[in-house]
PDB file of N, CA and C in Angstrom:
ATOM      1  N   UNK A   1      44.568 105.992 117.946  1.00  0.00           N
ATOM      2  CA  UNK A   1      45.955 106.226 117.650  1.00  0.00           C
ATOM      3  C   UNK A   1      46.723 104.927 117.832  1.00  0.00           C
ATOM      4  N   UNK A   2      47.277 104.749 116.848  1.00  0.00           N
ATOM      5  CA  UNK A   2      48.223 103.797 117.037  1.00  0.00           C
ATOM      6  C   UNK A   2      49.945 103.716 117.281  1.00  0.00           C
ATOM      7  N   UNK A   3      50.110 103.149 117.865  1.00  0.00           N
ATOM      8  CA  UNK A   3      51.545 103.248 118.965  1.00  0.00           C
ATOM      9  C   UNK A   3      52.807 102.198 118.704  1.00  0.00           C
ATOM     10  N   UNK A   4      53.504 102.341 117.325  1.00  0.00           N
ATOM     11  CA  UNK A   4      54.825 101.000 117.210  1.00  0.00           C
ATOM     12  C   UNK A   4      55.901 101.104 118.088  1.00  0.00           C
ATOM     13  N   UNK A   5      56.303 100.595 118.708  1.00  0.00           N
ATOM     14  CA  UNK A   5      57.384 100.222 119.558  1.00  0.00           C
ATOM     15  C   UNK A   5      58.631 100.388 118.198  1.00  0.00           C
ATOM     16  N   UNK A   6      60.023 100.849 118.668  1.00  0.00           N
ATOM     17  CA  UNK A   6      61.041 101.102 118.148  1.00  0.00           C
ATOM     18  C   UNK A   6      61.746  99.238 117.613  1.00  0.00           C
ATOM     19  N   UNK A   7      61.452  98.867 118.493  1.00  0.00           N
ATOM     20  CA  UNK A   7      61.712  97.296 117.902  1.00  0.00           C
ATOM     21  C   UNK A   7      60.940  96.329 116.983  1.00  0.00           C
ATOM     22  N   UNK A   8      59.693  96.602 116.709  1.00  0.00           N
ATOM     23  CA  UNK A   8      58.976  96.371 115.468  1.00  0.00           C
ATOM     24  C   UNK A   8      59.157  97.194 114.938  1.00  0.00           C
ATOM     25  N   UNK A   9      59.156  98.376 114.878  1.00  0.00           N
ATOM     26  CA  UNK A   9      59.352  99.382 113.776  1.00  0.00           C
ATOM     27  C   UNK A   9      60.840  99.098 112.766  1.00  0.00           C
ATOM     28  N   UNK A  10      61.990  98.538 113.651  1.00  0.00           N
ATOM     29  CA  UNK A  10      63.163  98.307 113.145  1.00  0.00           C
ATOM     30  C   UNK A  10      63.174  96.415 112.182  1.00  0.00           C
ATOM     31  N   UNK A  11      61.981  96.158 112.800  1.00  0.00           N
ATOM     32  CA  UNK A  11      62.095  94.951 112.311  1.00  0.00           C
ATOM     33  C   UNK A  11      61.618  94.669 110.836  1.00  0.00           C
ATOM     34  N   UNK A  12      60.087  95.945 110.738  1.00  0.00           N
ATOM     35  CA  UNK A  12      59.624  96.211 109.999  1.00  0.00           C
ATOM     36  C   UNK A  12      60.239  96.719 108.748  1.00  0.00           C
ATOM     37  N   UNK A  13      60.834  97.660 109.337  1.00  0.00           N
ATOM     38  CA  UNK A  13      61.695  98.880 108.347  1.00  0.00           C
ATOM     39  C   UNK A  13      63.110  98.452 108.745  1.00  0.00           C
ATOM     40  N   UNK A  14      64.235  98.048 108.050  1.00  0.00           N
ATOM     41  CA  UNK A  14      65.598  97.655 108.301  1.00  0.00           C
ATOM     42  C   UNK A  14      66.086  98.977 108.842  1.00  0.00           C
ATOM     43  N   UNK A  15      66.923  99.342 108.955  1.00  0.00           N
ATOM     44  CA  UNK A  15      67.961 100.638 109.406  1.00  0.00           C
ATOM     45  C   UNK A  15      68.922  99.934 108.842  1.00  0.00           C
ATOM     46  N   UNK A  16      69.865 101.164 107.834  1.00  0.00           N
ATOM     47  CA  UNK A  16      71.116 101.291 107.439  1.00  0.00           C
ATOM     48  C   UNK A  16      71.564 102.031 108.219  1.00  0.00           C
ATOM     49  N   UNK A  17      72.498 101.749 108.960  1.00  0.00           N
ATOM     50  CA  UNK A  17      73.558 102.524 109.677  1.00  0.00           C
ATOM     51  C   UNK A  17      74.077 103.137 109.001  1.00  0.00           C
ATOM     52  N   UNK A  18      74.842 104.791 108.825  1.00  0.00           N
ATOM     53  CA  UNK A  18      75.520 105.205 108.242  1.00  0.00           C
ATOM     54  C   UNK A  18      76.868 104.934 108.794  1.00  0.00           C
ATOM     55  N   UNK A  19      77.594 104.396 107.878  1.00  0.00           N
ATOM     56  CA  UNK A  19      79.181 103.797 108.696  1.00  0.00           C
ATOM     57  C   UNK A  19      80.341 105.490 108.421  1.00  0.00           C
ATOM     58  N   UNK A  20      80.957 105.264 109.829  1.00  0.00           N
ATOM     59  CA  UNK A  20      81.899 106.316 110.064  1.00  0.00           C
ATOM     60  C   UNK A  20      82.901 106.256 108.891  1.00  0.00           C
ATOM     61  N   UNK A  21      82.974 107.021 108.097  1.00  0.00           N
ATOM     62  CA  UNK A  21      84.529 106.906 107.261  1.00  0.00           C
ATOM     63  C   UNK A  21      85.394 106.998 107.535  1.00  0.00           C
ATOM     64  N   UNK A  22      86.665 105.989 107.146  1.00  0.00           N
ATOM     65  CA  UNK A  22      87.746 105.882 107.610  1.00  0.00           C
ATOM     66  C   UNK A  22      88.311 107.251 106.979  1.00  0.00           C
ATOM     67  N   UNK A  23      89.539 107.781 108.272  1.00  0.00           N
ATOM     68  CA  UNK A  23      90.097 109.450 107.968  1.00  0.00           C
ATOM     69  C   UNK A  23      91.891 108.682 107.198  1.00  0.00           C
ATOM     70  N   UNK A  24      91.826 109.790 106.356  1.00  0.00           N
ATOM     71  CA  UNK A  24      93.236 109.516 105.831  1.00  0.00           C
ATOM     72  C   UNK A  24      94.098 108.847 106.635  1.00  0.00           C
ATOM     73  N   UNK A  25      95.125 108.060 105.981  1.00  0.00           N
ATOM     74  CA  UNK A  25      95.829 107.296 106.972  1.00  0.00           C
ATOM     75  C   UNK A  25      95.681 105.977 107.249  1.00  0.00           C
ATOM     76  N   UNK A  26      94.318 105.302 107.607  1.00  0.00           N
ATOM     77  CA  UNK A  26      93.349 104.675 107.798  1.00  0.00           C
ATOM     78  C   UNK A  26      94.344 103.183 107.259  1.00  0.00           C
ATOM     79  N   UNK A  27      94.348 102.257 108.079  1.00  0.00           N
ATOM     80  CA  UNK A  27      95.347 100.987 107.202  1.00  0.00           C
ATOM     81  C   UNK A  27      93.917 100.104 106.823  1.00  0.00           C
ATOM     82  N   UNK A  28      93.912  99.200 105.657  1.00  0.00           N
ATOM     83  CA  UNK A  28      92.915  99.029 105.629  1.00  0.00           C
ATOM     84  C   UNK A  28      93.673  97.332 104.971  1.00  0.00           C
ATOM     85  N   UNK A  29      92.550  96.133 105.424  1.00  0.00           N
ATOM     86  CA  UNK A  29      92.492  94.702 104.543  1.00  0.00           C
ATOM     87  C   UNK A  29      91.840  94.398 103.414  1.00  0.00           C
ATOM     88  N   UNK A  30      91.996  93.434 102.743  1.00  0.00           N
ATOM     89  CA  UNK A  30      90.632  93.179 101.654  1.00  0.00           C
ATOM     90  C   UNK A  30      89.714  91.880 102.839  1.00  0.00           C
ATOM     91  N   UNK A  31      88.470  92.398 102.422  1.00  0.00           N
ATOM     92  CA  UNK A  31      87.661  91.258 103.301  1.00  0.00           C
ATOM     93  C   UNK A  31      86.682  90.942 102.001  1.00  0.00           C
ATOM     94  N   UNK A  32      85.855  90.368 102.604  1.00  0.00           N
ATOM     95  CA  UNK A  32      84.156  90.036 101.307  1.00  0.00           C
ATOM     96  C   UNK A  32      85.037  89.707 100.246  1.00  0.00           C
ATOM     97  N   UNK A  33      85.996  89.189  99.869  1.00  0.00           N
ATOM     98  CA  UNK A  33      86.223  89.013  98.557  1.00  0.00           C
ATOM     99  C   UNK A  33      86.604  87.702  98.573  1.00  0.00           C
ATOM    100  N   UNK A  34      86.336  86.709  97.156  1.00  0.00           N
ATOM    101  CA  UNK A  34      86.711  85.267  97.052  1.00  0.00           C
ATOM    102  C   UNK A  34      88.038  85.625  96.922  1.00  0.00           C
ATOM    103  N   UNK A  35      88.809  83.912  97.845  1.00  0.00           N
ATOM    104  CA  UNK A  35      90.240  83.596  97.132  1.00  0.00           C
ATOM    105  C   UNK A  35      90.441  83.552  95.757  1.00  0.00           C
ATOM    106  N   UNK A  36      89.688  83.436  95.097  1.00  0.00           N
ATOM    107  CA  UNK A  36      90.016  83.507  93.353  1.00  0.00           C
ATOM    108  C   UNK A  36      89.938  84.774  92.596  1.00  0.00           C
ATOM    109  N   UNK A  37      89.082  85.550  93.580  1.00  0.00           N
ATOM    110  CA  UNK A  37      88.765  86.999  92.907  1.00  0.00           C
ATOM    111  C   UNK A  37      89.773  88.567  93.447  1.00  0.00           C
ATOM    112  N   UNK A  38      89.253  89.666  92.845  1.00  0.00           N
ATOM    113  CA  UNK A  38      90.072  90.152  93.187  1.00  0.00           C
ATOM    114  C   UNK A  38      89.226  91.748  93.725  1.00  0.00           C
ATOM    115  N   UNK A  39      89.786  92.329  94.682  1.00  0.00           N
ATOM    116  CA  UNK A  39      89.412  93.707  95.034  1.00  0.00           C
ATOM    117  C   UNK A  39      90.076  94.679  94.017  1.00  0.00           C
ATOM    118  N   UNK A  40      89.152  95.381  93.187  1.00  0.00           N
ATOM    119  CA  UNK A  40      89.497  96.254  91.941  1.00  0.00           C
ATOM    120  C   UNK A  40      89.532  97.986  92.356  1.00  0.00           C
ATOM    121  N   UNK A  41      90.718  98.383  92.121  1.00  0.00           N
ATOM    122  CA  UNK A  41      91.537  99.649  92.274  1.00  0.00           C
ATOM    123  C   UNK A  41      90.713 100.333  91.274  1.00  0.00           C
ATOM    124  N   UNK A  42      89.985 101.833  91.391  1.00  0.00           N
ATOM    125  CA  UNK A  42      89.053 101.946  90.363  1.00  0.00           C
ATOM    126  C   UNK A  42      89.538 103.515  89.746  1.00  0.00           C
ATOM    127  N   UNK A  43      89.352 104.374  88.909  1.00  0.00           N
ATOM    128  CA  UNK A  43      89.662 105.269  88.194  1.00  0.00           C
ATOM    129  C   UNK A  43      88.840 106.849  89.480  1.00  0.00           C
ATOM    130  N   UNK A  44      87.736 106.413  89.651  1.00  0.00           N
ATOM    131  CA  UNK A  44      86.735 106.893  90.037  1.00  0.00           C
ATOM    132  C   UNK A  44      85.724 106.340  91.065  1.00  0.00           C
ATOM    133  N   UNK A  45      85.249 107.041  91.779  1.00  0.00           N
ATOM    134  CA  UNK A  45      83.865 106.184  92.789  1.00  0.00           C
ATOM    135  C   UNK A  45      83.030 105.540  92.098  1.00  0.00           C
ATOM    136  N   UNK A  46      83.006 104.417  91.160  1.00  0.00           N
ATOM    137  CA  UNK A  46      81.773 103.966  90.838  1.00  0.00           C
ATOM    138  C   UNK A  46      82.308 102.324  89.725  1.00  0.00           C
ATOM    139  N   UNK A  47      81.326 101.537  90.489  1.00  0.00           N
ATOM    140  CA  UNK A  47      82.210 100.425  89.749  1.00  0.00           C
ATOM    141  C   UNK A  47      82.613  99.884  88.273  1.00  0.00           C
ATOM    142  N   UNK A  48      81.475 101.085  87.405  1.00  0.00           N
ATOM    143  CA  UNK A  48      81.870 100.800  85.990  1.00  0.00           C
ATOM    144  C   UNK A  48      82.943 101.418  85.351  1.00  0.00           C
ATOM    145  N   UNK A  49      83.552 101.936  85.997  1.00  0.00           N
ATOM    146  CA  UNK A  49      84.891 102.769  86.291  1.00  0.00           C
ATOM    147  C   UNK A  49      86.327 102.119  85.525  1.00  0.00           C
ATOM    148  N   UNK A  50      86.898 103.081  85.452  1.00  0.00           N
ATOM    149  CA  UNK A  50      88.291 102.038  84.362  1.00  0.00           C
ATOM    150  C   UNK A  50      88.920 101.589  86.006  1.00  0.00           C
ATOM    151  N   UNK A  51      89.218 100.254  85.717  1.00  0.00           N
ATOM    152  CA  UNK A  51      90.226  99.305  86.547  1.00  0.00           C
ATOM    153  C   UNK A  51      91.626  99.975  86.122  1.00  0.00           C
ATOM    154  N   UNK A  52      92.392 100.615  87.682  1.00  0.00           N
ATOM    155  CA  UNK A  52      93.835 100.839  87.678  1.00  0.00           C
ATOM    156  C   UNK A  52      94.407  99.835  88.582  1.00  0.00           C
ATOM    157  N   UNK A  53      94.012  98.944  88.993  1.00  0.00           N
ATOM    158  CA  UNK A  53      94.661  98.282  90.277  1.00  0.00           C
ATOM    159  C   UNK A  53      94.215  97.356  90.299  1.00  0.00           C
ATOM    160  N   UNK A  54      94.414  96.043  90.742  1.00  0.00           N
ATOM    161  CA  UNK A  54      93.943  94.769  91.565  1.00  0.00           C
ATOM    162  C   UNK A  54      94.391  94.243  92.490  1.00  0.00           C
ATOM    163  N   UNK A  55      93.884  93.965  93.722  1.00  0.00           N
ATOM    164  CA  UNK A  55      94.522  93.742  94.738  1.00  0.00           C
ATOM    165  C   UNK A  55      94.019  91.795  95.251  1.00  0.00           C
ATOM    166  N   UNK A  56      94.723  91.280  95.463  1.00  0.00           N
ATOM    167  CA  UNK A  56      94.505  90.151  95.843  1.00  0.00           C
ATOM    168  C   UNK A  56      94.034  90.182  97.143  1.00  0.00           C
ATOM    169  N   UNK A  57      92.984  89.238  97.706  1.00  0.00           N
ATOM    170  CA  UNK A  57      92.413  89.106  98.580  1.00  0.00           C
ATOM    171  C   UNK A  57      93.332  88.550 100.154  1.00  0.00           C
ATOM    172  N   UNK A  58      94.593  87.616  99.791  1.00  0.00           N
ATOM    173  CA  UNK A  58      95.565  87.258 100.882  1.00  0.00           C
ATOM    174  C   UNK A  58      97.001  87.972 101.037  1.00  0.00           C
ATOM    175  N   UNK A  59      96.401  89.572 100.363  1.00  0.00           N
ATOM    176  CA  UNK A  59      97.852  90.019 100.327  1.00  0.00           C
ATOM    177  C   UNK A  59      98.184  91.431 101.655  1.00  0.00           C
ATOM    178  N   UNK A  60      99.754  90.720 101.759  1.00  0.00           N
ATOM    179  CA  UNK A  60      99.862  91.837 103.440  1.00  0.00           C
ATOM    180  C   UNK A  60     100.706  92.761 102.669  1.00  0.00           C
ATOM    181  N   UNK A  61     100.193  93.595 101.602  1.00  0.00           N
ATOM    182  CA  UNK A  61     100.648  94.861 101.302  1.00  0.00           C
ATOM    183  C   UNK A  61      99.687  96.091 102.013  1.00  0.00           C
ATOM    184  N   UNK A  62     100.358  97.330 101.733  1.00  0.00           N
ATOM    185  CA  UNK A  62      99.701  98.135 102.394  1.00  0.00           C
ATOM    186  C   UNK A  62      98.784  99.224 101.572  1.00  0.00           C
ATOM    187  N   UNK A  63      97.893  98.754 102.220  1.00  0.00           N
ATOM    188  CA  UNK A  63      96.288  99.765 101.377  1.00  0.00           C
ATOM    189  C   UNK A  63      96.121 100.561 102.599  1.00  0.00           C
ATOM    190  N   UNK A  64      96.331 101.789 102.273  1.00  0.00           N
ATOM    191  CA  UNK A  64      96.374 103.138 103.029  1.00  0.00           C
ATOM    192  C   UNK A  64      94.917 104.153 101.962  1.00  0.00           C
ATOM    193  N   UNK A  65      94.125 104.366 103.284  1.00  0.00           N
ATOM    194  CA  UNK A  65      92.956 105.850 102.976  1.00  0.00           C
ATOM    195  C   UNK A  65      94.057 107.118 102.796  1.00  0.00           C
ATOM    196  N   UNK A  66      93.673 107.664 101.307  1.00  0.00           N
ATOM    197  CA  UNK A  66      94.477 108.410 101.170  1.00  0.00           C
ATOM    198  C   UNK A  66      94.047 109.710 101.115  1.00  0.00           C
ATOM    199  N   UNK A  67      92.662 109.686 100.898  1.00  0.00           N
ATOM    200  CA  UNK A  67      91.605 110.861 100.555  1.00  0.00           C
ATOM    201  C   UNK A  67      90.246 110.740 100.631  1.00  0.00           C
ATOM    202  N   UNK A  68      89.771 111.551 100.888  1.00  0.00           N
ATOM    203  CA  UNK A  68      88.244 111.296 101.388  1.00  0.00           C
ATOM    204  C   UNK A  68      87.404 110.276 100.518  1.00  0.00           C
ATOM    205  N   UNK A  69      86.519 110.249 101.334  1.00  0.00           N
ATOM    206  CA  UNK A  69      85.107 108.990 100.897  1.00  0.00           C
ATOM    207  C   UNK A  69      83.809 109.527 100.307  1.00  0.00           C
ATOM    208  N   UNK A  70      83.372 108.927  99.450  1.00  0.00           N
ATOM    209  CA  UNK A  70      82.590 109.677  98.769  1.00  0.00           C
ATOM    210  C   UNK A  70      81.540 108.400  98.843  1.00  0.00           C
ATOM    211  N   UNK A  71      79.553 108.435  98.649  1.00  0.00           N
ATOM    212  CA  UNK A  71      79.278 110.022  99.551  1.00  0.00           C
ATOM    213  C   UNK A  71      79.683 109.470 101.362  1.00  0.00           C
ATOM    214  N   UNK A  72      79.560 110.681 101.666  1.00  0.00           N
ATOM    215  CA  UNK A  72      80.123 110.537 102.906  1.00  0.00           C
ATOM    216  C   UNK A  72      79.211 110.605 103.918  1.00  0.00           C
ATOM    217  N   UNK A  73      78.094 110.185 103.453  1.00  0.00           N
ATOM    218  CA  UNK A  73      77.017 109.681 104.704  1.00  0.00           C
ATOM    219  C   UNK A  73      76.372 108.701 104.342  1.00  0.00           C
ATOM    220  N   UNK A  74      76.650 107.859 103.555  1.00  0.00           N
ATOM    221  CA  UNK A  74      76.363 106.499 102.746  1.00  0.00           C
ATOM    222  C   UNK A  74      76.798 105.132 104.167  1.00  0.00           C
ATOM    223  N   UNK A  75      75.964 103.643 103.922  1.00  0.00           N
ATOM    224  CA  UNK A  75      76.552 102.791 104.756  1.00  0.00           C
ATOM    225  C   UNK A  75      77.778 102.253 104.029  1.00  0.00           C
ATOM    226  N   UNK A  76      78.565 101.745 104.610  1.00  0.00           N
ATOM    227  CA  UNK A  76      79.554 101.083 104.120  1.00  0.00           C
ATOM    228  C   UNK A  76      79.607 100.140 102.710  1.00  0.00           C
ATOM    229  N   UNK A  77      78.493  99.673 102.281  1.00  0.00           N
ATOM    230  CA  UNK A  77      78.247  98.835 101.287  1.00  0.00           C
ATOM    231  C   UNK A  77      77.829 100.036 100.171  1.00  0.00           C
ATOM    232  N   UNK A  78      77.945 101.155 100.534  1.00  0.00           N
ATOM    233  CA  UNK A  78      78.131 102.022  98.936  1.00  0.00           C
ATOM    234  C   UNK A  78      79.065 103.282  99.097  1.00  0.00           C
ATOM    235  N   UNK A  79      79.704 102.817 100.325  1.00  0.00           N
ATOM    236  CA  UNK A  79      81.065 104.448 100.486  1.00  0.00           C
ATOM    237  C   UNK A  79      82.494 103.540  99.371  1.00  0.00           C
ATOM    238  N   UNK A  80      82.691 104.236  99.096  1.00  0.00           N
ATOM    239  CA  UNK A  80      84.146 104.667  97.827  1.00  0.00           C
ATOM    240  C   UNK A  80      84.862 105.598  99.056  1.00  0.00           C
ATOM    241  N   UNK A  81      86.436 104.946  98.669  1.00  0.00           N
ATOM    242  CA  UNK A  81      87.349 105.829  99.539  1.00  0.00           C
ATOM    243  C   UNK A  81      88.554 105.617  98.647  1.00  0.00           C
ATOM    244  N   UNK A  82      89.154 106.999  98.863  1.00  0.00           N
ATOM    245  CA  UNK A  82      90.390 107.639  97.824  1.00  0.00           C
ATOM    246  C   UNK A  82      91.635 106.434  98.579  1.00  0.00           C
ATOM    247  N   UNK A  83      92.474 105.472  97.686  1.00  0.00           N
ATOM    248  CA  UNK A  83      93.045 104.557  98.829  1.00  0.00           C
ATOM    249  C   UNK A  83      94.278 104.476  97.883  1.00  0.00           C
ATOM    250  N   UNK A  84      95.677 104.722  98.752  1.00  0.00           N
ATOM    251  CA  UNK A  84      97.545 104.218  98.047  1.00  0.00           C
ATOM    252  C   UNK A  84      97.056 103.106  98.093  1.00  0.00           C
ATOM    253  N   UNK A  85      97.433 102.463  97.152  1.00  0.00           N
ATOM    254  CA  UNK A  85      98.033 100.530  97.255  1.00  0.00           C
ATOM    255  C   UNK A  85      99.499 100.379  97.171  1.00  0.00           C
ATOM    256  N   UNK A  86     100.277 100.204  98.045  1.00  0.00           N
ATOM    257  CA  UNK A  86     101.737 100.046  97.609  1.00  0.00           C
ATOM    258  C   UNK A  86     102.010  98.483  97.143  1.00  0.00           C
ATOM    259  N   UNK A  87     102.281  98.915  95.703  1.00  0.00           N
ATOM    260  CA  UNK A  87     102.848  97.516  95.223  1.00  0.00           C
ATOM    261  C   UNK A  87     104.586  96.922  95.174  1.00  0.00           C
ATOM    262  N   UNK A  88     104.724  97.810  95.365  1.00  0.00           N
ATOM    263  CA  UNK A  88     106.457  97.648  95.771  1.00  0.00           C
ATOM    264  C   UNK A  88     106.935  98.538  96.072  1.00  0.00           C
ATOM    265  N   UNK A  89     107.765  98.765  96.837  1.00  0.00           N
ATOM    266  CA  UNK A  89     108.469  99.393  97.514  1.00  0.00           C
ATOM    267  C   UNK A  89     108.588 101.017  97.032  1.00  0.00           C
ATOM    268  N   UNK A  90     108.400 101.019  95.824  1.00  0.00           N
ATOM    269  CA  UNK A  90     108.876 102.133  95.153  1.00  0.00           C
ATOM    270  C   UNK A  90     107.690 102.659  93.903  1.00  0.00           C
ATOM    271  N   UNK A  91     106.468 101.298  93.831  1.00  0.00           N
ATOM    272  CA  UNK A  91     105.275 101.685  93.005  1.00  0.00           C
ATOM    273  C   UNK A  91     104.148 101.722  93.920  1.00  0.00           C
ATOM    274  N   UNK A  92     103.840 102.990  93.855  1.00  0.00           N
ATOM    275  CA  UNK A  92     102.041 103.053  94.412  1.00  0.00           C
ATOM    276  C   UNK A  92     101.012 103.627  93.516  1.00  0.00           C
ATOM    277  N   UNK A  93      99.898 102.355  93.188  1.00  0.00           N
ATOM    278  CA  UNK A  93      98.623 102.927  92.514  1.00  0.00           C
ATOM    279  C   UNK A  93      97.556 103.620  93.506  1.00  0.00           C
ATOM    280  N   UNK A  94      96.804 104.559  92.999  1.00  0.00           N
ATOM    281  CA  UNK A  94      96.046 105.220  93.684  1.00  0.00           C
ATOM    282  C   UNK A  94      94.903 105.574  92.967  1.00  0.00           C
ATOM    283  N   UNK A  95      93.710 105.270  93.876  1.00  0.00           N
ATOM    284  CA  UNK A  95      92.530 105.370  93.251  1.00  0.00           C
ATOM    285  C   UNK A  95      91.523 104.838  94.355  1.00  0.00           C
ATOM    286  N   UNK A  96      90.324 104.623  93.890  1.00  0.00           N
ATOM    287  CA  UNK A  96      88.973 104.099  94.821  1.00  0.00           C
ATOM    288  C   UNK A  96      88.264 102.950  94.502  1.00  0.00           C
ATOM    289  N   UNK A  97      88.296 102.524  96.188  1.00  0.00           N
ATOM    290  CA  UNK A  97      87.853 101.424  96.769  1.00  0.00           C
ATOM    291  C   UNK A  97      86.815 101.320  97.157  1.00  0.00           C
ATOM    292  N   UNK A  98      85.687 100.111  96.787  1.00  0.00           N
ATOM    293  CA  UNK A  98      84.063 100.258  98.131  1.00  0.00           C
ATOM    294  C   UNK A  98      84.414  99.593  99.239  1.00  0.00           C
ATOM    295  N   UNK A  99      84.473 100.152 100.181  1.00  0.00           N
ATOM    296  CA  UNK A  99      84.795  99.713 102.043  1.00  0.00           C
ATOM    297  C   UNK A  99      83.900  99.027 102.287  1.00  0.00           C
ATOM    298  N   UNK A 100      83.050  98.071 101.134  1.00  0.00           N
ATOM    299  CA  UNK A 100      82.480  96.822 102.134  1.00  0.00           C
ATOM    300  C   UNK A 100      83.444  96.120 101.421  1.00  0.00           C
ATOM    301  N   UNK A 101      84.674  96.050 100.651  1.00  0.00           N
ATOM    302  CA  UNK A 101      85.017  95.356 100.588  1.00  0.00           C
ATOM    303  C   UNK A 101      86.658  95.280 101.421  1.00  0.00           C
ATOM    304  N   UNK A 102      86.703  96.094 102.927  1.00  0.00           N
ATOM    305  CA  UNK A 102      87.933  95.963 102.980  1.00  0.00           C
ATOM    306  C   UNK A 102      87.457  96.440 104.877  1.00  0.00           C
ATOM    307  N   UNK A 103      88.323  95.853 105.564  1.00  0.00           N
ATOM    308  CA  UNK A 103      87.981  96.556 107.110  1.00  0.00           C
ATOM    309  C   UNK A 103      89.533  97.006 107.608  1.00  0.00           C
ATOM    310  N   UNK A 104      89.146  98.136 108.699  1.00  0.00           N
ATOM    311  CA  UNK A 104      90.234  98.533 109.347  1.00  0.00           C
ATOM    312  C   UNK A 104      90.991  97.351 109.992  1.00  0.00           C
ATOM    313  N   UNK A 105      92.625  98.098 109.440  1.00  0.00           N
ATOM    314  CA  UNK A 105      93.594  97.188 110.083  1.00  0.00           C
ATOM    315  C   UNK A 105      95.059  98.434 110.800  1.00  0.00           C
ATOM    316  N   UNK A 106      95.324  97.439 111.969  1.00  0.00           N
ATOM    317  CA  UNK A 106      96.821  98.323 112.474  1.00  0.00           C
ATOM    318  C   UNK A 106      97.610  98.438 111.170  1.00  0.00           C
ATOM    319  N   UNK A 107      98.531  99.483 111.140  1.00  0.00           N
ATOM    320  CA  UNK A 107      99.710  99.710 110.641  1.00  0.00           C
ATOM    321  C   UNK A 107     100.658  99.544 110.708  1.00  0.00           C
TER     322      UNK A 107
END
């Protein structure tokens, strides 16, 4: 019989963490993204998706979780979350985001 220790076994085999989804409310940044590029506001969970939004990577507007994350036991590098973008004061686009491209922030 043979016997792997949990630390070769992990070294062997990666582990994806399943990342906690952020709950409505949730203030969120753009991260992983170039200064030249942009974090894309999407129609739907999936990136071939019609573009409703673009969000610049140095901007202190507020990207609020607005509705659940889809799927919702996925790691962070393939969860989609329902997210407001307020672009002015009085315009908010709404639609979905992939949360590896954005981390929790205060409100």
């Amino acid at each position: 019989m043979i016997v792997i220790g949990m630390a070769a076994m992990s070294a062997a085999f990666p582990v994806h963490w399943a990342a906690a989804a952020p709950k409505p409310g949730t203030c969120l940044r753009v991260t992983n993204v170039e200064s030249w590029d942009f974090l894309y506001i999407r129609e739907k969970p999936d990136h071939r998706s019609r573009k409703v939004g673009a969000i610049r990577p140095d901007t202190n507007k507020r990207l609020v979780v607005s509705g659940k994350c889809t799927p919702a036991t996925e790691n962070k590098r393939r969860l989609w979350c329902m997210v407001d973008y307020n672009v002015l004061n009085d315009v908010t686009i709404s639609g979905y985001v992939k949360m590896y491209f954005t981390r929790e922030t205060g409100c």
